[in-house]
PDB file of N, CA and C in Angstrom:
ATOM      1  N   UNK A   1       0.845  -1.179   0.000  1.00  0.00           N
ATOM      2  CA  UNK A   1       0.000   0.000   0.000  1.00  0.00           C
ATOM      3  C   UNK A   1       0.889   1.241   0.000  1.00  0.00           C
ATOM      4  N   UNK A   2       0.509   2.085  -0.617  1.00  0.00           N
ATOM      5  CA  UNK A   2       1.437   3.190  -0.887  1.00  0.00           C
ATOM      6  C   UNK A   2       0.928   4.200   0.515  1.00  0.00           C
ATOM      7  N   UNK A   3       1.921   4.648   0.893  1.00  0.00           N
ATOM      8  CA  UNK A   3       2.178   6.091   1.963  1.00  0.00           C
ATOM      9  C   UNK A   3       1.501   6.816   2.115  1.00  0.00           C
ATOM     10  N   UNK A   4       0.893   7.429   1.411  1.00  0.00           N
ATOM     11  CA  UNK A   4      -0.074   8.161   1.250  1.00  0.00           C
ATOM     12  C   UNK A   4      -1.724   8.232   1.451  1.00  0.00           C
ATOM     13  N   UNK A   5      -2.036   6.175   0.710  1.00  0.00           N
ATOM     14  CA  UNK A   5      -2.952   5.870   1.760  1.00  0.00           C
ATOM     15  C   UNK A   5      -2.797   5.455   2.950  1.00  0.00           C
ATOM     16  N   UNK A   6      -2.172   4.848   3.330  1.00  0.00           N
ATOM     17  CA  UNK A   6      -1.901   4.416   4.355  1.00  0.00           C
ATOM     18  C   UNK A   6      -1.780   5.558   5.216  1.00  0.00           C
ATOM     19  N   UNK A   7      -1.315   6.556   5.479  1.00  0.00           N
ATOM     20  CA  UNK A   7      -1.518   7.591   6.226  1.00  0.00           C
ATOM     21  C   UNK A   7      -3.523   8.261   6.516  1.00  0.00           C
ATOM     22  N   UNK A   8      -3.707   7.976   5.222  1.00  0.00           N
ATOM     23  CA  UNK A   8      -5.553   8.312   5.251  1.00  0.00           C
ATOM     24  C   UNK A   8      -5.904   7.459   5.382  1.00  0.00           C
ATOM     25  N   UNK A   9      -5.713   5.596   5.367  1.00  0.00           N
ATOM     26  CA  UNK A   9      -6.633   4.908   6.267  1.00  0.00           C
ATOM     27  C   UNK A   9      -6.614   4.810   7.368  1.00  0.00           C
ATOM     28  N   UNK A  10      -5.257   5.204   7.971  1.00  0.00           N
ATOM     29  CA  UNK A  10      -5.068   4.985   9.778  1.00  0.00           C
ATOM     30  C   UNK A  10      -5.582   6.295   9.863  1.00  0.00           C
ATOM     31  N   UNK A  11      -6.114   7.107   9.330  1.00  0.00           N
ATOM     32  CA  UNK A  11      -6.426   8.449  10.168  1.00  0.00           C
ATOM     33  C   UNK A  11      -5.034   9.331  10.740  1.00  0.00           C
ATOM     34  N   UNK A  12      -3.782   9.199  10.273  1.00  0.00           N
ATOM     35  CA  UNK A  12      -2.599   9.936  10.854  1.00  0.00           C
ATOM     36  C   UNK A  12      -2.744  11.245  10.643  1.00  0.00           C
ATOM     37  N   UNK A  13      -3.023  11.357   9.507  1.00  0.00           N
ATOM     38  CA  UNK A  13      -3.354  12.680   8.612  1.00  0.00           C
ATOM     39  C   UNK A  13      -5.004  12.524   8.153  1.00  0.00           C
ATOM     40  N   UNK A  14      -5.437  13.571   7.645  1.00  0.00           N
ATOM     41  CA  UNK A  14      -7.452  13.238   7.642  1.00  0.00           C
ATOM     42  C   UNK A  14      -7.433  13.101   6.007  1.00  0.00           C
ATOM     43  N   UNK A  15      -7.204  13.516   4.847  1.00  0.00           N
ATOM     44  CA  UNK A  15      -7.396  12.918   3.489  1.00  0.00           C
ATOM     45  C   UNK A  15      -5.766  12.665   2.830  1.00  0.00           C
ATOM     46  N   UNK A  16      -5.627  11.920   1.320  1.00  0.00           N
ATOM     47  CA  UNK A  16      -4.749  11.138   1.267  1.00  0.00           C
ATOM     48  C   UNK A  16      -4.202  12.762   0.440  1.00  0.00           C
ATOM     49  N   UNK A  17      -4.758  13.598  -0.189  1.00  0.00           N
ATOM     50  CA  UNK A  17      -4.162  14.579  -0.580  1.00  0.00           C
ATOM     51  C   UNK A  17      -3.391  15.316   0.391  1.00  0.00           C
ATOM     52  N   UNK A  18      -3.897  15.335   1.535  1.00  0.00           N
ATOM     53  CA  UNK A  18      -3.490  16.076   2.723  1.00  0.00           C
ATOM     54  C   UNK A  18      -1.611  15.252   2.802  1.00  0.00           C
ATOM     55  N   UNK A  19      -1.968  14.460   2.942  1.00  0.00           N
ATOM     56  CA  UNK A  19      -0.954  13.221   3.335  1.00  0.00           C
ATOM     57  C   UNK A  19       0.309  13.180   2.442  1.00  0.00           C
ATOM     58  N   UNK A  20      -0.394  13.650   0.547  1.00  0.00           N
ATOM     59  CA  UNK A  20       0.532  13.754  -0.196  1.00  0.00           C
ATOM     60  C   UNK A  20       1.427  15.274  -0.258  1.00  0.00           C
ATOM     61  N   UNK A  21       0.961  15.879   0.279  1.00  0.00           N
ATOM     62  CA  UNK A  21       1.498  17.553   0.278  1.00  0.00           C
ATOM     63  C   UNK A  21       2.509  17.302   1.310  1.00  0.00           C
ATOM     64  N   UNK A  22       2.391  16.708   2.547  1.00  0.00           N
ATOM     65  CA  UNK A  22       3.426  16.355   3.282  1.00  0.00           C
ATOM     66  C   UNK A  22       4.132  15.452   3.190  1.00  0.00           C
ATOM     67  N   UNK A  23       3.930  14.718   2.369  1.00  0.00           N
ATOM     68  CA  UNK A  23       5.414  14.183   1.535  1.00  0.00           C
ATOM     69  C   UNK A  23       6.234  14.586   0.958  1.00  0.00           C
ATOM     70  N   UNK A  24       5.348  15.914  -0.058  1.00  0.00           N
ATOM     71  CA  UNK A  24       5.770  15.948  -0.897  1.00  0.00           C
ATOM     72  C   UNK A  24       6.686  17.369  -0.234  1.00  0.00           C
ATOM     73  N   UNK A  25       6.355  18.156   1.257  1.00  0.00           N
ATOM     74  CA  UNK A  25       6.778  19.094   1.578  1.00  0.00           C
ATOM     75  C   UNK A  25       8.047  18.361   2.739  1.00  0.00           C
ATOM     76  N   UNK A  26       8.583  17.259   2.260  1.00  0.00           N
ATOM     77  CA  UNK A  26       9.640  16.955   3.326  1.00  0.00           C
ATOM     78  C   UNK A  26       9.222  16.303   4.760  1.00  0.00           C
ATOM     79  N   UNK A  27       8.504  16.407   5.116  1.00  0.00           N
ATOM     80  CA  UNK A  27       7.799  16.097   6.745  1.00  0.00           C
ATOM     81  C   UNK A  27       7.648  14.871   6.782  1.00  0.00           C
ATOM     82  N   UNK A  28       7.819  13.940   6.304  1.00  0.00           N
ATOM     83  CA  UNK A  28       7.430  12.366   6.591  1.00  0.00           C
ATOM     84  C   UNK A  28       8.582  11.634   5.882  1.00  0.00           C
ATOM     85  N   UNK A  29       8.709  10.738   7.077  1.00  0.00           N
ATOM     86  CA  UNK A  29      10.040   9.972   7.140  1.00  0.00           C
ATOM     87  C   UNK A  29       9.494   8.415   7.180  1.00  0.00           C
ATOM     88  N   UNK A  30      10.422   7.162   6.191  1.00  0.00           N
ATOM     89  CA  UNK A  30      10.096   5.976   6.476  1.00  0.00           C
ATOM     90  C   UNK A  30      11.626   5.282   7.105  1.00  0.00           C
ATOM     91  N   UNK A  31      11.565   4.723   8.079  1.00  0.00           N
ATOM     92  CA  UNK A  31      12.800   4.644   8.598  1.00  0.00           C
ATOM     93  C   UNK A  31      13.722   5.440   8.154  1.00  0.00           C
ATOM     94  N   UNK A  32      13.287   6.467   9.018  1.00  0.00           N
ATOM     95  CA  UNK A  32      14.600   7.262   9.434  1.00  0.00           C
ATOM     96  C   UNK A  32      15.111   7.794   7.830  1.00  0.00           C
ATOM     97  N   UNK A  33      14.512   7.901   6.651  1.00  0.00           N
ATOM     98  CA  UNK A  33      14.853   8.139   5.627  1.00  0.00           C
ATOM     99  C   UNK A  33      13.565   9.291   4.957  1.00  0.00           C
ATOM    100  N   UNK A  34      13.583  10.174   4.150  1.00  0.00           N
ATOM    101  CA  UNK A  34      12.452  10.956   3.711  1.00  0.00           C
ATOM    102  C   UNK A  34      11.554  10.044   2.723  1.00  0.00           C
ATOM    103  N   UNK A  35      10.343  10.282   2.779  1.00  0.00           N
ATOM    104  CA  UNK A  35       9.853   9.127   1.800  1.00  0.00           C
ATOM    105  C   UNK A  35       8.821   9.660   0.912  1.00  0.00           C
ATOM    106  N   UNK A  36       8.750   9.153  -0.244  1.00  0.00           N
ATOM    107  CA  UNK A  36       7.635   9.785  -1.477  1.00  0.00           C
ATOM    108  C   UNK A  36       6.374   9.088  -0.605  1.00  0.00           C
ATOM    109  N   UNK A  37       5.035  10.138  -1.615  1.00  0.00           N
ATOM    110  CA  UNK A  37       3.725   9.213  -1.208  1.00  0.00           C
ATOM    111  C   UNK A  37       3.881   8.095  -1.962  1.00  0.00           C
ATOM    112  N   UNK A  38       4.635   7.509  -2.623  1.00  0.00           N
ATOM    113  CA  UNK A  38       4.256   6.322  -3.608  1.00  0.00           C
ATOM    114  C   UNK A  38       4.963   5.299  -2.952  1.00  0.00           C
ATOM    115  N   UNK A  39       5.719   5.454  -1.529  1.00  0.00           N
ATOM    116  CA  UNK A  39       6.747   4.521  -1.302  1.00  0.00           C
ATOM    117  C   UNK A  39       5.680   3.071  -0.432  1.00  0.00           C
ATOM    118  N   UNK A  40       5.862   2.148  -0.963  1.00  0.00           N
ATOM    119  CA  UNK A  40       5.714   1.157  -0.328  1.00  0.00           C
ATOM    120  C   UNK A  40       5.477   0.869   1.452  1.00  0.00           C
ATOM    121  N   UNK A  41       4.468   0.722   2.137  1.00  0.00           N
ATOM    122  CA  UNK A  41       4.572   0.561   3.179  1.00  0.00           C
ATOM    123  C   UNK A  41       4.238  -1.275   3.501  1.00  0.00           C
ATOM    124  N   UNK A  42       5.101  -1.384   4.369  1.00  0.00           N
ATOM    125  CA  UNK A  42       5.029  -2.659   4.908  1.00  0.00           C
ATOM    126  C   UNK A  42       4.832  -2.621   6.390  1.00  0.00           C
ATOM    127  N   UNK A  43       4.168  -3.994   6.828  1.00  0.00           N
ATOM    128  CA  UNK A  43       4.061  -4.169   8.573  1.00  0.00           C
ATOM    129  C   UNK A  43       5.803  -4.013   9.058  1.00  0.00           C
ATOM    130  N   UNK A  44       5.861  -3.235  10.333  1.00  0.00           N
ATOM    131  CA  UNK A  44       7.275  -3.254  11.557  1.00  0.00           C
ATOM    132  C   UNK A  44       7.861  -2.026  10.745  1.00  0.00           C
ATOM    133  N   UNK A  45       7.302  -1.025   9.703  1.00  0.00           N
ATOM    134  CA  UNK A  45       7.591  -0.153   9.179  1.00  0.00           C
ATOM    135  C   UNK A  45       8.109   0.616  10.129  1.00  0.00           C
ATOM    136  N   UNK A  46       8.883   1.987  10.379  1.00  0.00           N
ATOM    137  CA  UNK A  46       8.483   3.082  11.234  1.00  0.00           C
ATOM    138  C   UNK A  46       7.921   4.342  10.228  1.00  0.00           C
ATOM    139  N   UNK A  47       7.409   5.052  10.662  1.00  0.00           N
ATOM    140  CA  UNK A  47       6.908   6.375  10.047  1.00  0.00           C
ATOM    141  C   UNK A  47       6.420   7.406  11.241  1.00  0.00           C
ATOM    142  N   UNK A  48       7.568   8.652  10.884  1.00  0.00           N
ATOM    143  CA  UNK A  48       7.819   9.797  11.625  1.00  0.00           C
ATOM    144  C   UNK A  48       7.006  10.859  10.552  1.00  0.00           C
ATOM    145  N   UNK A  49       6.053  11.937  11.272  1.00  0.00           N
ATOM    146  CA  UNK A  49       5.351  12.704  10.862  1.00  0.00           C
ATOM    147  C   UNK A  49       6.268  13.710  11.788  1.00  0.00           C
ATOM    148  N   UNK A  50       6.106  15.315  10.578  1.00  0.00           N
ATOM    149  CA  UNK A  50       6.857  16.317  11.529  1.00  0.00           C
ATOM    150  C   UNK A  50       5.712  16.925  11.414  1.00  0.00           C
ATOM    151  N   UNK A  51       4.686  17.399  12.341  1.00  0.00           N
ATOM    152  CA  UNK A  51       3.438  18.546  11.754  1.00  0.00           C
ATOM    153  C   UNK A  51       4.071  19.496  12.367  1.00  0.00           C
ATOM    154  N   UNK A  52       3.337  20.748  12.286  1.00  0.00           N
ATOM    155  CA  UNK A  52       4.240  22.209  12.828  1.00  0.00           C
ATOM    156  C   UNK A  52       3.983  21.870  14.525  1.00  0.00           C
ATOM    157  N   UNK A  53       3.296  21.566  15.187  1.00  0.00           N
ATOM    158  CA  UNK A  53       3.402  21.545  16.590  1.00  0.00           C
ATOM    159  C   UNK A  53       3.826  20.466  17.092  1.00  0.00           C
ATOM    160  N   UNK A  54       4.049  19.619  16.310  1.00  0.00           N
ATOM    161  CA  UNK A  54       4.513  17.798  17.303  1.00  0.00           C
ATOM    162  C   UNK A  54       5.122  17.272  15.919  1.00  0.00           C
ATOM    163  N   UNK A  55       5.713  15.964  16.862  1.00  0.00           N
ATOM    164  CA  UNK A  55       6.295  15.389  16.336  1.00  0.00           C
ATOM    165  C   UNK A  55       5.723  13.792  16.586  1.00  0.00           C
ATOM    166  N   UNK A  56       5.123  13.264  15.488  1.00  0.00           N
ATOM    167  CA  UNK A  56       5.192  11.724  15.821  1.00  0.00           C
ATOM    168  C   UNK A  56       4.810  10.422  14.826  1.00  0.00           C
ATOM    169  N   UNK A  57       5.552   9.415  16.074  1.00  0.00           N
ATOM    170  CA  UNK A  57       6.470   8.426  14.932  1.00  0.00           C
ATOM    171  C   UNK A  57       5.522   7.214  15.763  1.00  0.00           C
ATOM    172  N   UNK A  58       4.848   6.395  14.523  1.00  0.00           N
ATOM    173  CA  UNK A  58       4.272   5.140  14.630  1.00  0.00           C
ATOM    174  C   UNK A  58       5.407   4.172  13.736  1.00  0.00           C
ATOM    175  N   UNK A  59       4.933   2.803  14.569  1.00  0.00           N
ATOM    176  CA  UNK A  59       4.951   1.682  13.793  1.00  0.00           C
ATOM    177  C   UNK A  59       3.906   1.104  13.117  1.00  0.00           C
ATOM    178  N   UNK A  60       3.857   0.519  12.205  1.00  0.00           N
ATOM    179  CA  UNK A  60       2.980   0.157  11.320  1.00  0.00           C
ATOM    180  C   UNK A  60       2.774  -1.384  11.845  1.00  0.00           C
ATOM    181  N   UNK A  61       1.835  -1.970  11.930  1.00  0.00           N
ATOM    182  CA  UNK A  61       1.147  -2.975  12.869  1.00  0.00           C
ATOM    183  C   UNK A  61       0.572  -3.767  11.543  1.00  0.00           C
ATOM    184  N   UNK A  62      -0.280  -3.104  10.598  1.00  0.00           N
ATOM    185  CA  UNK A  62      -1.147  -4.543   9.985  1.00  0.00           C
ATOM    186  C   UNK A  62      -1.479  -2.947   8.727  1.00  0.00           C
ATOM    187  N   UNK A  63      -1.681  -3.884   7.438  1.00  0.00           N
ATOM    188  CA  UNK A  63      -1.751  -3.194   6.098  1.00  0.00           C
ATOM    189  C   UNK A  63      -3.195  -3.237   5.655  1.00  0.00           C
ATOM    190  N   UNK A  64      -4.500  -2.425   5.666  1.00  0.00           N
ATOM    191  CA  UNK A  64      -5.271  -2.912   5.862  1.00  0.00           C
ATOM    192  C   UNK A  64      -6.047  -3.263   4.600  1.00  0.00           C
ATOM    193  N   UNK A  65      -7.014  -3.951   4.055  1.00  0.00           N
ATOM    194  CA  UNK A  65      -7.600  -4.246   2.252  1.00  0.00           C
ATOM    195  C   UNK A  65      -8.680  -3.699   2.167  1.00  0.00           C
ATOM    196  N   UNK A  66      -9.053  -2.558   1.504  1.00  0.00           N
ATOM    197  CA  UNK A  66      -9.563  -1.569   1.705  1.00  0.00           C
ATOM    198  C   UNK A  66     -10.025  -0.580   2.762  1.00  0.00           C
ATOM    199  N   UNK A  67     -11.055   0.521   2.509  1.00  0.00           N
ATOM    200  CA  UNK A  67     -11.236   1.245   3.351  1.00  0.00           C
ATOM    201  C   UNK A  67     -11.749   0.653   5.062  1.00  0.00           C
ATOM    202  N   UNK A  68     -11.359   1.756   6.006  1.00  0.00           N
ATOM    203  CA  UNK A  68     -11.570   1.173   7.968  1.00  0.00           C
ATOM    204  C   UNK A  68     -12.204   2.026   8.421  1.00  0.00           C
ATOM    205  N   UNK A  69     -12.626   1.181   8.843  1.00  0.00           N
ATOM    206  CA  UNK A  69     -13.853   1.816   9.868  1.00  0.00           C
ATOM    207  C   UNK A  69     -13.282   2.801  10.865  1.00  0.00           C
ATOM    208  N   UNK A  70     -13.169   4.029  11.325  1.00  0.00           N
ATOM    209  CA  UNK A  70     -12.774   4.477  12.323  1.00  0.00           C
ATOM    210  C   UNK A  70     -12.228   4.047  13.670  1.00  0.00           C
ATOM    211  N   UNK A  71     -12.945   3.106  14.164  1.00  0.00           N
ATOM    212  CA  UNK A  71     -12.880   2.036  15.736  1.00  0.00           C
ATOM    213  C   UNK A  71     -11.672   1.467  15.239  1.00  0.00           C
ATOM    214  N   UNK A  72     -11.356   0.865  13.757  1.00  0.00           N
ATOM    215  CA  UNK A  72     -10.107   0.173  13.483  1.00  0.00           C
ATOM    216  C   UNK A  72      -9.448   0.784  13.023  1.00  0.00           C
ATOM    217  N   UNK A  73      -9.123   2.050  12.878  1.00  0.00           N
ATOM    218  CA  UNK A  73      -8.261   2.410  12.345  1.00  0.00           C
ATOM    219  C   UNK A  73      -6.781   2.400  13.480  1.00  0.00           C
ATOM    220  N   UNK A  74      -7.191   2.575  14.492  1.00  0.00           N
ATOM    221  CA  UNK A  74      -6.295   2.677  15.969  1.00  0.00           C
ATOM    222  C   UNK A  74      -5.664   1.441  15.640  1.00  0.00           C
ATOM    223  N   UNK A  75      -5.829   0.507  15.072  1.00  0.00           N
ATOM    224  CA  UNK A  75      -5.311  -1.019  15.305  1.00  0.00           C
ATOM    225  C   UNK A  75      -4.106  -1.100  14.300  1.00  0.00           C
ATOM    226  N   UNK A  76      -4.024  -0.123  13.111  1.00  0.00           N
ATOM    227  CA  UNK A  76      -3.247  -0.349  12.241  1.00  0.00           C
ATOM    228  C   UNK A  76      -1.830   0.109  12.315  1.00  0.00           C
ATOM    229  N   UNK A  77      -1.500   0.932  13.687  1.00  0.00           N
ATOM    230  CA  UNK A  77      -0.478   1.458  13.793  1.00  0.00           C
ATOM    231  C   UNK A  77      -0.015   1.352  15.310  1.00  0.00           C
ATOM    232  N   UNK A  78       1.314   1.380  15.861  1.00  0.00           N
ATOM    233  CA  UNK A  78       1.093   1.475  17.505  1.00  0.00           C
ATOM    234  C   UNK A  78       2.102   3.271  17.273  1.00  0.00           C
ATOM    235  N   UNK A  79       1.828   3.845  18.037  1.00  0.00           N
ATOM    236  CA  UNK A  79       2.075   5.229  18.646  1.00  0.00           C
ATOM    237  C   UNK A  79       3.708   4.800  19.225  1.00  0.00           C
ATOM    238  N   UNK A  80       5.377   5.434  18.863  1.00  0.00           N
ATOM    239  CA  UNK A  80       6.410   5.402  19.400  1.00  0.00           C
ATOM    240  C   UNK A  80       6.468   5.885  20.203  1.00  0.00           C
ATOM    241  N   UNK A  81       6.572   7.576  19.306  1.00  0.00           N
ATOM    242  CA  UNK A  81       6.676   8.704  20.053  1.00  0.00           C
ATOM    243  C   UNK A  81       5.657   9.744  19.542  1.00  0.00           C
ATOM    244  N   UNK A  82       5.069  10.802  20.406  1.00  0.00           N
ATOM    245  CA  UNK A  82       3.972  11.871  20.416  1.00  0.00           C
ATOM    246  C   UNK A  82       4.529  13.276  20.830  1.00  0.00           C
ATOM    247  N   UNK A  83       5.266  13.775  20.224  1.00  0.00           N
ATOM    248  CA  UNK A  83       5.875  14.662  21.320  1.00  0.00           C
ATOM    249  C   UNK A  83       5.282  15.977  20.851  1.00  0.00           C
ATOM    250  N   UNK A  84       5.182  16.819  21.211  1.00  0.00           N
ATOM    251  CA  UNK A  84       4.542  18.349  21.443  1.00  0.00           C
ATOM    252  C   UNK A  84       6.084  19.183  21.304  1.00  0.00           C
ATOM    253  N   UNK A  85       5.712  19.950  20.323  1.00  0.00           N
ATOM    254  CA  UNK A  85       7.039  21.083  19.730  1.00  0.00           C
ATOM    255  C   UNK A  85       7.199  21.966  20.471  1.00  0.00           C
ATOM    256  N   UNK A  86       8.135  22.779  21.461  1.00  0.00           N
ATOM    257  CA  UNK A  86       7.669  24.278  21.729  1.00  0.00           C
ATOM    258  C   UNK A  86       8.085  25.204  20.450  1.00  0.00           C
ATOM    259  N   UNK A  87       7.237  26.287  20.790  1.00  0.00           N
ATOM    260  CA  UNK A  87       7.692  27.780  19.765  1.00  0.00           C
ATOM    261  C   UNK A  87       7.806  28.442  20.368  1.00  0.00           C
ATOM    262  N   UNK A  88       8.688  28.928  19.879  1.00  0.00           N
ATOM    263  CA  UNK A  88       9.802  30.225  19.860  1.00  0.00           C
ATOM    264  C   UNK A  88       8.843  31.332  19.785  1.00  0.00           C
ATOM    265  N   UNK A  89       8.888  32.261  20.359  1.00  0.00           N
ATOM    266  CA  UNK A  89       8.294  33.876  19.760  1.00  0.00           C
ATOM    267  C   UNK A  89       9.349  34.813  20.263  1.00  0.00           C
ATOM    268  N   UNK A  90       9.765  35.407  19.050  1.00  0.00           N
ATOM    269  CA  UNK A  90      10.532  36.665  19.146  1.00  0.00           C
ATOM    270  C   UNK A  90       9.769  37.869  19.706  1.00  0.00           C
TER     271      UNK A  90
END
């Protein structure tokens, strides 16, 4: 499944366009490497999201065959790290 859905079926990000702009703007990492929306995701994956206020990095748990129900979407990924950014104001 490509990156991009996979980010819009777990719900990480809310649509797969959304998902592809932050690929395509640098912010999403597949092990520890920058990754296209087209890149291949597999289960024991990692994937690091940078959004402007946090930072966070799932493992990828189960690939799912078509669209999930919300209640399952939680199942497709486990949570690493969640961390909250501070900002700076000059």
């Amino acid at each position: 499944m490509r990156l991009d859905q996979f980010l819009s079926y777990s719900r990480l990000i809310k649509r797969r366009t959304q998902a592809k702009l932050a690929c395509d703007n640098d912010t999403v990492f597949v092990d520890g490497l920058l990754a296209k929306a087209s890149k291949e995701i597999k289960p024991g994956q990692k994937i690091k999201i940078e959004f402007t206020h946090k930072t966070l990095e799932v493992e990828v748990l189960e690939i799912p065959r078509g669209s999930v129900r919300k209640d399952k979407a939680l199942e497709l990924y486990r949570v690493l790290r969640d961390e909250k950014k501070t900002v700076e104001l000059d």
